[in-house]
Protein backbone atom coordinates (compact mmCIF):
# COMPACT_ATOMS: atom_id res chain seq x y z
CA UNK A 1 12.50 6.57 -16.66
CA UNK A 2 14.46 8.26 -19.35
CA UNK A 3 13.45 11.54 -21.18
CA UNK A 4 11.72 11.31 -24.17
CA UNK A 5 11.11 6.99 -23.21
CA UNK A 6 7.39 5.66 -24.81
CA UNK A 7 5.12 4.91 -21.94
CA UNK A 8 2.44 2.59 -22.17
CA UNK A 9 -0.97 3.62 -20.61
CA UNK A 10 -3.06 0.73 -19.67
CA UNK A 11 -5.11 -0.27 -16.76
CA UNK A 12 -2.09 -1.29 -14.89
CA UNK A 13 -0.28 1.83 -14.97
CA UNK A 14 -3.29 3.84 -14.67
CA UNK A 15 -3.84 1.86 -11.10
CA UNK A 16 -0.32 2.08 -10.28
CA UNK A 17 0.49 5.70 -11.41
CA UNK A 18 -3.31 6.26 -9.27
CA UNK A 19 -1.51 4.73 -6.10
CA UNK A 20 1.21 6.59 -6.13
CA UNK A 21 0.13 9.65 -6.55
CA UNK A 22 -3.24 9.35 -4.72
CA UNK A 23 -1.86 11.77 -2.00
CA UNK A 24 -2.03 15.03 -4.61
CA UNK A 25 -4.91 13.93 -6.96
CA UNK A 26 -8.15 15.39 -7.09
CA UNK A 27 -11.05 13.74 -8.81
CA UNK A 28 -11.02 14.70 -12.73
CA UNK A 29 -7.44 13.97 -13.20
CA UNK A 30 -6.02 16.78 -11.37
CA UNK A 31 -2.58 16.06 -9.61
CA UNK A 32 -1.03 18.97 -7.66
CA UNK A 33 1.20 20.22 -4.75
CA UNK A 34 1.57 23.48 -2.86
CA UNK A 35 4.80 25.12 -3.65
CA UNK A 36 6.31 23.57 0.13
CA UNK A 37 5.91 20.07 -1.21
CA UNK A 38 7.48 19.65 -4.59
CA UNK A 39 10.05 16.70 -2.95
CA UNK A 40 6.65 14.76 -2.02
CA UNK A 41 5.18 15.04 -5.78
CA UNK A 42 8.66 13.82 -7.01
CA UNK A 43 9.14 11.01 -4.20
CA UNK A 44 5.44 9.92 -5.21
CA UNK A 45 6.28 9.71 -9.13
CA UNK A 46 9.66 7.52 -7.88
CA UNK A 47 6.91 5.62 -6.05
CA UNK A 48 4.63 4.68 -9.53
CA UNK A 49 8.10 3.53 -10.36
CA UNK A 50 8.43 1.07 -8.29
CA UNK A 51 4.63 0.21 -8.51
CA UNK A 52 4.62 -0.53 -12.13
CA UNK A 53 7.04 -0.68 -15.11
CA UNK A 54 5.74 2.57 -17.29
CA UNK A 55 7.72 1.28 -20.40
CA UNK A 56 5.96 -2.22 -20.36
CA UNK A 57 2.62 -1.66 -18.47
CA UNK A 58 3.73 -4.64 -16.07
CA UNK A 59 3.51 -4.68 -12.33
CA UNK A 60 5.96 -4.12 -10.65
CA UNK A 61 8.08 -1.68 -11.55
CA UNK A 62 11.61 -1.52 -13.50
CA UNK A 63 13.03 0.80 -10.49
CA UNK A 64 11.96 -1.80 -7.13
CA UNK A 65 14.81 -2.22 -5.59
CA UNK A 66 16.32 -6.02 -5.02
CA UNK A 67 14.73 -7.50 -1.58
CA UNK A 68 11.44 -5.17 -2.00
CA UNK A 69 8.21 -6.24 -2.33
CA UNK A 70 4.67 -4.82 -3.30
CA UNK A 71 1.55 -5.89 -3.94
CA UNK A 72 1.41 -6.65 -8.03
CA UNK A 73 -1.17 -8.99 -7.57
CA UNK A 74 -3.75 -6.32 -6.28
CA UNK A 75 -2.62 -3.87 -8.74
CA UNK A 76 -3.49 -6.47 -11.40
CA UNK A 77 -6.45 -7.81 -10.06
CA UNK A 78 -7.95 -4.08 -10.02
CA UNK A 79 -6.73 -3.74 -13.58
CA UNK A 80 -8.67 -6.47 -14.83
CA UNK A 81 -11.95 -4.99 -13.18
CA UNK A 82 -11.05 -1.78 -14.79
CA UNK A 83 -10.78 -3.53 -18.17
CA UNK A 84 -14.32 -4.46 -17.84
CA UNK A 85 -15.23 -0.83 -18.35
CA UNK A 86 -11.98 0.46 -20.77
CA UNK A 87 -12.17 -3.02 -22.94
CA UNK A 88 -15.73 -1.51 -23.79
CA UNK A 89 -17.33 1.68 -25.61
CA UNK A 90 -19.36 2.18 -22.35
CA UNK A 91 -22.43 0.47 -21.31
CA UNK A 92 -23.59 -1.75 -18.32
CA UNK A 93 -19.46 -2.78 -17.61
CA UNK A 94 -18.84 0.71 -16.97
CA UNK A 95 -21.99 1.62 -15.16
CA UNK A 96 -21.39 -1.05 -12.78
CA UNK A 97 -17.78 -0.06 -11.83
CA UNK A 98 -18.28 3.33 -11.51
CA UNK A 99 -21.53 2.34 -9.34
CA UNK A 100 -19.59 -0.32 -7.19
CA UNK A 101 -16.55 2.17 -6.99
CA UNK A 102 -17.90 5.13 -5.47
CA UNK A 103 -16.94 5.08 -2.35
CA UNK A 104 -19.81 5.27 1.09
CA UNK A 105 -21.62 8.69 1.40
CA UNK A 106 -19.54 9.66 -1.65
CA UNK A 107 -20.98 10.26 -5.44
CA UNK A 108 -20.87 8.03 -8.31
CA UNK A 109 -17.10 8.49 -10.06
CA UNK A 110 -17.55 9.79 -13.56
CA UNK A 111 -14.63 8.09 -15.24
CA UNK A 112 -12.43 4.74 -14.68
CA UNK A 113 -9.47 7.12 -13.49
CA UNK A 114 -12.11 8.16 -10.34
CA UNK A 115 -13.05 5.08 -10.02
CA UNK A 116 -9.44 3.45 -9.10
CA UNK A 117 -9.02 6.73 -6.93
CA UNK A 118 -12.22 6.36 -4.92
CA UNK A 119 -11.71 2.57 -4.99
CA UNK A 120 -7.48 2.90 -3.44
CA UNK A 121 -9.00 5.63 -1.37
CA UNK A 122 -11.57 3.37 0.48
CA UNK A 123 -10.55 0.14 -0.39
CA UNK A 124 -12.81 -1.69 1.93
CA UNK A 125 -15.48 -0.59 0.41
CA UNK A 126 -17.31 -3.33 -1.75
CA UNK A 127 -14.81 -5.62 -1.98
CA UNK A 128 -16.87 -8.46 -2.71
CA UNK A 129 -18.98 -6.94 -5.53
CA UNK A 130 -15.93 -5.42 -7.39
CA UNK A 131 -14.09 -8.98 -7.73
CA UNK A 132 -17.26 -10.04 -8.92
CA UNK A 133 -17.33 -7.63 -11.53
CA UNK A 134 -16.95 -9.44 -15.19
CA UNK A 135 -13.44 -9.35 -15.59
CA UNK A 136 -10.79 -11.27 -17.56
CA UNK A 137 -8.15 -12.74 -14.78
CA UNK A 138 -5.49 -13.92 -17.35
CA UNK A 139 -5.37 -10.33 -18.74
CA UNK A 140 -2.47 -9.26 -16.45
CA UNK A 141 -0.77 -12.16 -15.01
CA UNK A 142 -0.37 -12.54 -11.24
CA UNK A 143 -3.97 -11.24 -9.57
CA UNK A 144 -4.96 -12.68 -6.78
CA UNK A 145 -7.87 -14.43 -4.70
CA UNK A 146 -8.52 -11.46 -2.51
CA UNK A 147 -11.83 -10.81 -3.34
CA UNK A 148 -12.92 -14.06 -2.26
């Protein structure tokens, strides 16, 4: 990405930018690294790179190289659940994520962005009752069947 580029924030970069950096986040938004791992932190924000496009808000991203794959369609599908919640000033959408994302013996996330963390961090977890969340599947093209 190039200094000083816009960057659109939306439920697919918020999942993919989540992913990638999972490894040094801490619930509330905190991302950090001890002062040993700096070339992790920087390898995992090449990573959200290649997970989604941060100019566009597309999956995947601008900097993939040719012949690589991930998995877009998961990425999107998760950022349709989210927009359940984030489409909405709060309410029953959101309780229900946050309720279905927290993950087993852990506490009930208090935002979206802990949500997709405790969700990527245990994603076995309630599979079946987040895809059937209310959720528009035509928001971002390309989710998948998984849930099923």
């Amino acid at each position: 990405m190039v200094s000083g580029a816009a960057v659109v924030v939306n439920e697919v970069t918020t999942v993919g930018s989540v992913a990638a950096l999972a490894a040094f986040y801490a619930s509330g938004g905190n991302v950090g690294v001890s002062s040993t791992n700096s070339t992790g932190l920087a390898n995992a924000f090449g990573t959200g790179g290649q997970l989604v496009n941060m100019t566009v808000g597309t999956s995947p991203g601008a900097s993939l190289p040719a012949g690589l794959s991930i998995p877009a369609a998961k990425i999107n599908t998760l950022a349709d659940i989210l927009n359940s919640c984030t489409a909405t000033s709060g309410g029953a959408a959101c309780t229900s994520l946050l309720t279905t994302a927290a993950f087993a013996g852990g506490s009930t996330p208090r935002d979206t962005l802990d949500a997709v963390y405790d969700i990527l961090r245990s994603p076995a977890n309630n599979v079946k009752a987040l895809y059937a969340l209310p959720r528009d599947p035509g928001l971002y093209t390309g989710g998948c069947t998984c849930g099923t």
